[in-house]
Protein backbone atom coordinates (compact mmCIF):
# COMPACT_ATOMS: atom_id res chain seq x y z
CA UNK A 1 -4.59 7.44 -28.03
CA UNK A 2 -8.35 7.38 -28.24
CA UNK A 3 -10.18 5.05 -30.54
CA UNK A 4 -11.75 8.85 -32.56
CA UNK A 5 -8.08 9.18 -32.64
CA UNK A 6 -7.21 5.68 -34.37
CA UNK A 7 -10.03 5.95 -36.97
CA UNK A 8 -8.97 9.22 -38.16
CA UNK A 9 -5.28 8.09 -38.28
CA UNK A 10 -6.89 5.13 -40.98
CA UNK A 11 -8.78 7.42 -42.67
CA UNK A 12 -6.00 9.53 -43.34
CA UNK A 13 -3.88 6.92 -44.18
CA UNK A 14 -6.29 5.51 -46.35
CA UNK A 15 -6.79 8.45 -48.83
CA UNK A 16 -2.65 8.86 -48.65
CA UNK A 17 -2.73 5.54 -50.53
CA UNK A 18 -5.23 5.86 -52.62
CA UNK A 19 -4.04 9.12 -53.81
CA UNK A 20 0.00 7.98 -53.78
CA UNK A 21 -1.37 4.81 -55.84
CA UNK A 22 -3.32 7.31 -58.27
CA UNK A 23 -0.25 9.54 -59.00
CA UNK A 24 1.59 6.51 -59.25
CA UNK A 25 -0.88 5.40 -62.44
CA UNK A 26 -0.85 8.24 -64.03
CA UNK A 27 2.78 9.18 -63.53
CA UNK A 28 3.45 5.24 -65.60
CA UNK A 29 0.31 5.69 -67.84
CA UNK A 30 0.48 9.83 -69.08
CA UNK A 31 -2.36 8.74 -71.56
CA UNK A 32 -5.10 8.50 -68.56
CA UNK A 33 -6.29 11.83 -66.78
CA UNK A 34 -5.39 11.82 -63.09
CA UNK A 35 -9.12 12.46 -61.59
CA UNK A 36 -10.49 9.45 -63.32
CA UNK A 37 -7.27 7.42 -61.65
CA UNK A 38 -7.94 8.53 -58.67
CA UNK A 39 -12.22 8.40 -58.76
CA UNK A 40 -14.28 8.33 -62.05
CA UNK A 41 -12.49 4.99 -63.44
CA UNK A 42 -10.41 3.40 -61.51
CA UNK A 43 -8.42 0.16 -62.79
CA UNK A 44 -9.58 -3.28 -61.47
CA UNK A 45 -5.90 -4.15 -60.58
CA UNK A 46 -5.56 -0.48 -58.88
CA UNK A 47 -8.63 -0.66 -56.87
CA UNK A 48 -7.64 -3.92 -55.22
CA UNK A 49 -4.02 -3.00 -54.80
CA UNK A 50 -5.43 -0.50 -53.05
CA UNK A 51 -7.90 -2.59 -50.43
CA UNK A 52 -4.71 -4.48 -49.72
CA UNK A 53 -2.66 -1.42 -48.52
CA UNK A 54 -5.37 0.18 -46.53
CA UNK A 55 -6.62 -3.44 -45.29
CA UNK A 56 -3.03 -3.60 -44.27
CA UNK A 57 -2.43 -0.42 -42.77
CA UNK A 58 -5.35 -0.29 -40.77
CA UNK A 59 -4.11 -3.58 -38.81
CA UNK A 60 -1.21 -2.25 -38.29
CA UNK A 61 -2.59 0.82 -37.17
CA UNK A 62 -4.61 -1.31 -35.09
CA UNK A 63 -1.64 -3.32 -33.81
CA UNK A 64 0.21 -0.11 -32.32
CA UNK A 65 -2.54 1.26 -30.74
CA UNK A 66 -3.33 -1.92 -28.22
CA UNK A 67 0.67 -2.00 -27.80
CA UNK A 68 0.05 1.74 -26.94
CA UNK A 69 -2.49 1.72 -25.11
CA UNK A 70 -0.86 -1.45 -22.86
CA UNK A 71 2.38 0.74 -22.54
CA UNK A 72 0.67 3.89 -21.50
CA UNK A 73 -1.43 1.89 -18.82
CA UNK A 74 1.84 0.87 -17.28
CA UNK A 75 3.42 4.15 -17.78
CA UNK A 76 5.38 4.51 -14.42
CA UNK A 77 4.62 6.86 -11.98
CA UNK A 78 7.41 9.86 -12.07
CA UNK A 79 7.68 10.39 -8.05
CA UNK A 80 10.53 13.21 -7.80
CA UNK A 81 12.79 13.20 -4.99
CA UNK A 82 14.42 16.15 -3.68
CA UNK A 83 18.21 15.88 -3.98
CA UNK A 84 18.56 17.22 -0.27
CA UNK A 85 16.84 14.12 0.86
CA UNK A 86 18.51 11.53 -0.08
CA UNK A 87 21.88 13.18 0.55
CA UNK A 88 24.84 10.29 0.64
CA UNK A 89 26.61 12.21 3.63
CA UNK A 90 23.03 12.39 5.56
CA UNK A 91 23.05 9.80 8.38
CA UNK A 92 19.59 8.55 7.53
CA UNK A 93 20.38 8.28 3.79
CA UNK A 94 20.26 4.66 3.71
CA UNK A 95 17.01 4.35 5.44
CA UNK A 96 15.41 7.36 3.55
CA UNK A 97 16.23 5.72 0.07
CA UNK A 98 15.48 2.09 1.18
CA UNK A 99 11.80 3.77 1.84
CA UNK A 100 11.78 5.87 -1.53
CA UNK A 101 12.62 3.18 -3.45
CA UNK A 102 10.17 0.70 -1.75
CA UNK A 103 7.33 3.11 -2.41
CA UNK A 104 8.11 3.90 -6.02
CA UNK A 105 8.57 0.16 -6.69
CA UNK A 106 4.96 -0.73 -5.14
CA UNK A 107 3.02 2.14 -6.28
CA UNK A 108 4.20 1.25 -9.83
CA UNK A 109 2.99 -2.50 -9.21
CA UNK A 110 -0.07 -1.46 -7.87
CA UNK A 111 -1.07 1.15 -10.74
CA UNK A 112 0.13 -1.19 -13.63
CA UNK A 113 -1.74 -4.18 -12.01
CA UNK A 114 -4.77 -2.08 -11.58
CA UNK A 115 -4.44 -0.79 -15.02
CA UNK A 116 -4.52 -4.61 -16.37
CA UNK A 117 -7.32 -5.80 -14.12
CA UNK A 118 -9.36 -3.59 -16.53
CA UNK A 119 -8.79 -5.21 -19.40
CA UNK A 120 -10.62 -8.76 -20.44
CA UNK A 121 -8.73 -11.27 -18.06
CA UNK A 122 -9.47 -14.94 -17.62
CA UNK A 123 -10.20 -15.67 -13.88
CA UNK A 124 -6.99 -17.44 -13.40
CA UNK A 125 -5.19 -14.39 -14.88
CA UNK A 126 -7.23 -11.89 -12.34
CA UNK A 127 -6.60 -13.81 -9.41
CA UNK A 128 -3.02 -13.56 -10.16
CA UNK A 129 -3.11 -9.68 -10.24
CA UNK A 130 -4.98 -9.23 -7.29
CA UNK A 131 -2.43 -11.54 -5.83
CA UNK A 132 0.01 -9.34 -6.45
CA UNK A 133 -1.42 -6.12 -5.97
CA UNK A 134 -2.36 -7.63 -2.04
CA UNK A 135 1.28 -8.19 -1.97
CA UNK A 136 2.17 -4.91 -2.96
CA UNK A 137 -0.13 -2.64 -0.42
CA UNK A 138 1.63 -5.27 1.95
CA UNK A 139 4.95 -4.07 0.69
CA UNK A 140 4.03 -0.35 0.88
CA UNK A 141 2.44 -0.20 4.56
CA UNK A 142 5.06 -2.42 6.26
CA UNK A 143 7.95 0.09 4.42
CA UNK A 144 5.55 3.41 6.23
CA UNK A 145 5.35 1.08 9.39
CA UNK A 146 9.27 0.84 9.62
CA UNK A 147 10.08 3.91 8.73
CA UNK A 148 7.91 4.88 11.29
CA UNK A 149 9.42 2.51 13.96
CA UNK A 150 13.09 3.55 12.52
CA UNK A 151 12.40 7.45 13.64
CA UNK A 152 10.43 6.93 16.88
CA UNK A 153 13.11 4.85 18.39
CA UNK A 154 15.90 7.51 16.75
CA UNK A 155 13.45 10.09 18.76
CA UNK A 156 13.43 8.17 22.09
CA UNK A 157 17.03 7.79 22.27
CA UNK A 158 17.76 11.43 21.20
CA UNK A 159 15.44 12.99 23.81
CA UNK A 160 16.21 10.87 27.03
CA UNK A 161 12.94 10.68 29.18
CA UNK A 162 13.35 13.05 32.69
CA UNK A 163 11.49 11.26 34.84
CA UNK A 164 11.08 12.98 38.83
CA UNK A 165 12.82 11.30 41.11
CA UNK A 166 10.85 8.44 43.00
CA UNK A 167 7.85 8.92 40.90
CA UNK A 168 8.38 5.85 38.74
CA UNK A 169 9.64 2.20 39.41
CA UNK A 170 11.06 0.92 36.46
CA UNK A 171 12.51 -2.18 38.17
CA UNK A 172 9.82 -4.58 36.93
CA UNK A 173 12.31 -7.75 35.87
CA UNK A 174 9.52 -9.90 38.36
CA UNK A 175 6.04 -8.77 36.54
CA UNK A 176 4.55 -10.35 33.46
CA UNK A 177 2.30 -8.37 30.79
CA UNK A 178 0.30 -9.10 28.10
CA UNK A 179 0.05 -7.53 24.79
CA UNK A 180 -2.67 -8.02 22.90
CA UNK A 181 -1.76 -6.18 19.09
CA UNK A 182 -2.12 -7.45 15.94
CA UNK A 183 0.54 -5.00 14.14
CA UNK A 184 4.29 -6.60 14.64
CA UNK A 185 5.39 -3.10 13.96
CA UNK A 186 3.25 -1.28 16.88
CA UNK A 187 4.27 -4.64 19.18
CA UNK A 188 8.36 -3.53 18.76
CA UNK A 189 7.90 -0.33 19.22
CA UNK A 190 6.31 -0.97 22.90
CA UNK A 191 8.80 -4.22 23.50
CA UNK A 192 11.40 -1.47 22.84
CA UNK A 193 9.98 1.04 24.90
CA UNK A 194 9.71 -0.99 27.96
CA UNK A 195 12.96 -3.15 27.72
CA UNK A 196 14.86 -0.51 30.10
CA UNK A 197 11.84 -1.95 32.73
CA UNK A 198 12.92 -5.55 31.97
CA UNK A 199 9.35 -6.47 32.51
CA UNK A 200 8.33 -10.15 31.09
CA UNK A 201 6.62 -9.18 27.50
CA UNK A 202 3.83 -11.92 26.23
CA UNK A 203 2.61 -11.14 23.06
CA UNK A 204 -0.80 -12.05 21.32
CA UNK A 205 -2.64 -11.21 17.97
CA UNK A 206 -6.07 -10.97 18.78
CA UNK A 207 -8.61 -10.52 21.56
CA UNK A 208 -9.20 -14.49 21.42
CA UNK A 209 -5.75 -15.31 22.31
CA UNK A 210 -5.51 -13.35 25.34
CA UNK A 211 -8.86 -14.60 26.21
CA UNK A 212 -7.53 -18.23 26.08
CA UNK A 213 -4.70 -17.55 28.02
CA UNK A 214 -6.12 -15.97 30.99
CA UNK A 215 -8.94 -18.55 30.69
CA UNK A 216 -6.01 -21.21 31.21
CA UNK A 217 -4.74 -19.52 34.48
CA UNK A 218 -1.90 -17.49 32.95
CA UNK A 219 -0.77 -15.40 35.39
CA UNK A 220 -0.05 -11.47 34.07
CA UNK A 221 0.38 -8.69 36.09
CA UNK A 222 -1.27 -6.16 33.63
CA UNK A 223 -2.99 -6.64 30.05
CA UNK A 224 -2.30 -3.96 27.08
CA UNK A 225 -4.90 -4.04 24.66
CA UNK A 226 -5.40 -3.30 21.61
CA UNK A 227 -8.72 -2.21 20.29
CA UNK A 228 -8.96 -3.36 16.41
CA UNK A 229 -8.24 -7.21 16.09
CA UNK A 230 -9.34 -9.62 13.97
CA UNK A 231 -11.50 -12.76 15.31
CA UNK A 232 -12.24 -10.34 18.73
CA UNK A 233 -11.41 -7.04 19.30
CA UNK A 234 -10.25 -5.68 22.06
CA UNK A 235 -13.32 -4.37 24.01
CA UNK A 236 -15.19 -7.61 23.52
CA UNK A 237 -12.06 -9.54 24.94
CA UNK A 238 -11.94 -7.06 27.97
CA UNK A 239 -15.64 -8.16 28.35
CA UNK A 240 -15.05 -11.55 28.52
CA UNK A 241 -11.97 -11.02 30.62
CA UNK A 242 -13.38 -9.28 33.27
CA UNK A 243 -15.71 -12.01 33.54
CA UNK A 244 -12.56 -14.25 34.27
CA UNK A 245 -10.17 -11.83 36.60
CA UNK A 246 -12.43 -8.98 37.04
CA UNK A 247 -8.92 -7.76 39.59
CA UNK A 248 -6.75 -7.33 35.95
CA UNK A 249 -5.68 -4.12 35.11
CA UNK A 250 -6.47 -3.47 31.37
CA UNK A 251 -5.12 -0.80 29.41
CA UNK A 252 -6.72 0.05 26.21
CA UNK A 253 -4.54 1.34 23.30
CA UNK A 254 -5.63 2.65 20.58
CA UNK A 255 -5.55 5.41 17.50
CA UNK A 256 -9.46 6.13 17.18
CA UNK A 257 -11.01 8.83 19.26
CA UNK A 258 -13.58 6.82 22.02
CA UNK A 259 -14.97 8.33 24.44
CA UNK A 260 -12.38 8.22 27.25
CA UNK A 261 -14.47 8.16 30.18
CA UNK A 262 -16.89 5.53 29.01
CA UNK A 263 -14.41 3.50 28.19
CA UNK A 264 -12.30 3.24 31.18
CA UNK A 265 -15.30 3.03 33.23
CA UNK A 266 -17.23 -0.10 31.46
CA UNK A 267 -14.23 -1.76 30.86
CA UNK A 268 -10.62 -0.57 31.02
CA UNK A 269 -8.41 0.82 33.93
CA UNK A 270 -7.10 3.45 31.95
CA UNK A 271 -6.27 4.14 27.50
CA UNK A 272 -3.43 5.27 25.92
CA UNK A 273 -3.99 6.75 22.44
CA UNK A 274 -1.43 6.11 19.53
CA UNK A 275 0.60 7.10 18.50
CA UNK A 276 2.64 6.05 22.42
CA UNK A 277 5.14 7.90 23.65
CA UNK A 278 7.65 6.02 26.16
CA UNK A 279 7.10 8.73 29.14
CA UNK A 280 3.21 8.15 29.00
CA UNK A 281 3.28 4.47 28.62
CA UNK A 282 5.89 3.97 31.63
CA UNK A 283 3.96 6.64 33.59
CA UNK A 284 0.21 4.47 32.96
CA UNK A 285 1.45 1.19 33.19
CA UNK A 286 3.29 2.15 36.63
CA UNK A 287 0.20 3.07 38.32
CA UNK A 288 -0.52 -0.85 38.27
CA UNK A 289 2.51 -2.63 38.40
């Protein structure tokens, strides 16, 4: 409801009582002509009964249309999901409505908390909200991320990587690698793609933890790196790691579009772009192992 909206409502309401209240009068009192009732000479007891009822109305009127206007800000969003998807005999039902039900949930939070952030908060009250609504776009990428991670491994294990015979060693139970990545998600997803290798995994947030470690005389065999971390990214910490072991294969890994060459030639042995498939990361990181 608009506030044109809520004035006409009270004007309308007005005139219904002042005109009820008029009929009223001269309904009780025939001796008095209706038009001077309701205009020309209206009682002193009349014309404040009046006042009071359309006082009183319009605060009411008033009344509904904040608790209307609250409700329809956190109207919930109507996401429709096609019967055929979440199917009870489908073998990915419960995943499929775990994630459905995540994202409904969150992007209700997130457009009701929005919706109140508008309206006159104290500061305590707004940090609260944007507290939430943080937790919420948490919520709603880590329920993408695993659905994500749920299908890729379902793909890997479905389509069984061919590998030519002799071309890869996947025996690598004595080497020792380590991941720089600051996503848990995108860390699993390689931890599972190279457990067949039974390679040492040692895993890292940022591009100043791996610096510190190789600093300390960790001994690794091979570095993946990510290329977006907080505190240092990834090509900075291949910088200053080069300095350190300039003999360490480093493999960049990332989702933006560099300039390959350039890259690999400044700083990296080789990239792999996300999203990784198992056959290209066993096929790169075999090259140095």
């Amino acid at each position: 409801m608009k506030p044109s909206k809520l004035i006409y409502t009270v004007l309308v309401l007005s005139l219904l009582i002042w005109t009820a209240d008029a009929l009223i009068d001269f309904v009780i009192d025939g001796s008095k002509e209706f038009m001077n009732l309701l205009i020309l000479k209206v009682p002193v007891s009349s014309l404040y009964f009046r006042l009071f009822l359309i006082g009183l109305s319009a605060i009411m009127a008033i009344l509904v249309y904040y608790d209307f206007k609250k409700m329809n800000l956190l109207k919930q969003l109507d996401i429709q999901i096609p019967d055929y998807i979440l199917d009870e005999r489908h073998e990915d039902y419960k995943v499929l409505h775990d994630f459905f039900h995540t994202v409904k949930t969150q992007l209700n939070n997130i457009v009701g908390f929005t919706s109140l952030l508008r309206e006159k908060l104290s500061d305590e009250d707004t940090e609260v909200y944007i507290e939430y609504l943080e937790s919420s776009k948490k919520a709603l990428q880590d329920s993408v991320e695993k659905l994500l991670m749920e299908y890729r491994e379902k793909q890997e294990k479905s389509h069984k990587i061919k590998l030519p015979e002799g071309e890869l060693e996947l025996d690598w139970s004595s080497k020792k690698v380590l991941v720089a990545e600051d996503n848990e998600t995108n860390y699993s997803l390689l931890k599972f793609m190279l457990k067949k290798t039974e390679v040492e995994l040692i895993w890292v947030v940022n591009g100043k933890q791996a610096v510190d470690l190789i600093g300390k005389g960790e001994n690794f065999d091979l570095i993946l790196m990510d290329i977006l971390m907080p505190e240092l990214d990834g090509m900075e910490a291949a910088r200053q790691i080069r300095r350190i072991r300039p003999e360490l294969p480093i493999i960049a890994q990332t989702a933006y579009s560099f300039r390959k060459d350039e890259m690999v030639k400044n700083l990296f042995d080789n990239i792999i772009f996300k999203p990784v498939w198992q056959y290209d990361l066993l096929k790169i990181c075999s090259r140095y192992m």
